[in-house]
Protein backbone atom coordinates (compact mmCIF):
# COMPACT_ATOMS: atom_id res chain seq x y z
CA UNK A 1 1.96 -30.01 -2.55
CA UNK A 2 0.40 -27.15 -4.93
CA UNK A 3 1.18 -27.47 -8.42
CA UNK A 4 2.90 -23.80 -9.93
CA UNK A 5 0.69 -22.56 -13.27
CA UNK A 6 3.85 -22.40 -15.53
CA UNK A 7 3.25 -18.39 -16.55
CA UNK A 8 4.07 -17.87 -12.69
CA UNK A 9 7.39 -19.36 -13.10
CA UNK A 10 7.91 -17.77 -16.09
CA UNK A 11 7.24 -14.08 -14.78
CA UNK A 12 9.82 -15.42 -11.73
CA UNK A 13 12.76 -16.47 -14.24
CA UNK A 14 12.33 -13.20 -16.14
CA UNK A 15 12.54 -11.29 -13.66
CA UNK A 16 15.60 -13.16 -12.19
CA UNK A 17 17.18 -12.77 -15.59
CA UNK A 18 16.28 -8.82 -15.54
CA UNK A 19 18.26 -8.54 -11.87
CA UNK A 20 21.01 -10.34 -13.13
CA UNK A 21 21.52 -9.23 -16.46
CA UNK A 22 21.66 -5.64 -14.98
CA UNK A 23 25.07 -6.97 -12.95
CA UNK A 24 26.72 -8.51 -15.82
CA UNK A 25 25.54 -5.39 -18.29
CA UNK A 26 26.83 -3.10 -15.38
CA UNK A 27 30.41 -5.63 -15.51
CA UNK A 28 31.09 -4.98 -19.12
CA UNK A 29 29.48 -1.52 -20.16
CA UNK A 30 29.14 1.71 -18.42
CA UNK A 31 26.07 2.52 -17.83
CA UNK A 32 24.08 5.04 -15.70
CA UNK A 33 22.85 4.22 -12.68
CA UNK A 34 19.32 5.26 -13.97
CA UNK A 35 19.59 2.28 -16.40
CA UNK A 36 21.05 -0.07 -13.83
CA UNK A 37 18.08 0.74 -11.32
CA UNK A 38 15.60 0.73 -13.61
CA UNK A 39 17.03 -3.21 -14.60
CA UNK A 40 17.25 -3.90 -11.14
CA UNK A 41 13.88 -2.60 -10.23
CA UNK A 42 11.60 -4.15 -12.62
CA UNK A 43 13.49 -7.44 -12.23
CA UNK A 44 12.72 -7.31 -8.43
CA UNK A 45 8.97 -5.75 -9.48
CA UNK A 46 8.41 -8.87 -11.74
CA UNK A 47 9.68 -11.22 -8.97
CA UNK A 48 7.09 -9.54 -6.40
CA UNK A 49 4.37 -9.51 -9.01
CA UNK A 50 4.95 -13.62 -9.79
CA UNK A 51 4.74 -14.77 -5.87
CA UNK A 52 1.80 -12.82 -4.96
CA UNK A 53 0.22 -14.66 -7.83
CA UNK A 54 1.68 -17.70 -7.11
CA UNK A 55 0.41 -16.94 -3.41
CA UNK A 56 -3.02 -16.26 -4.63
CA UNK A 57 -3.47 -18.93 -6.87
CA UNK A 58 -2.83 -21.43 -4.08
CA UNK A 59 -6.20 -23.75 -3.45
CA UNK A 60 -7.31 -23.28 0.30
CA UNK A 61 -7.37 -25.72 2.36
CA UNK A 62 -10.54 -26.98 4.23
CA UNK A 63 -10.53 -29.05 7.31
């Protein structure tokens, strides 16, 4: 089992808060649907960006 470098899961979270904030924000105040895309896409961007590392990072193993 690889250990996670804790930035990785940090970029994740944030970028699970961004997507999610944009739904409650969206719940409670109008907003455009520029500003709620533009949540929602660099929430999901951040996700991406944090598993390819994570991905990349991973030791390889040798047999």
């Amino acid at each position: 089992m690889q250990k996670i470098k804790q930035k990785h899961l940090v970029l994740l979270a944030i970028g699970t808060f961004l997507s999610g904030s944009s739904i409650i924000i969206r719940h409670y105040v109008e907003v455009s649907d520029f500003t709620d895309g533009m949540l929602k896409g660099i929430g999901i961007g951040v996700m991406i960006y944090s598993i390819y590392r994570i991905s990349r990072d991973k030791p390889s193993e040798k047999q």
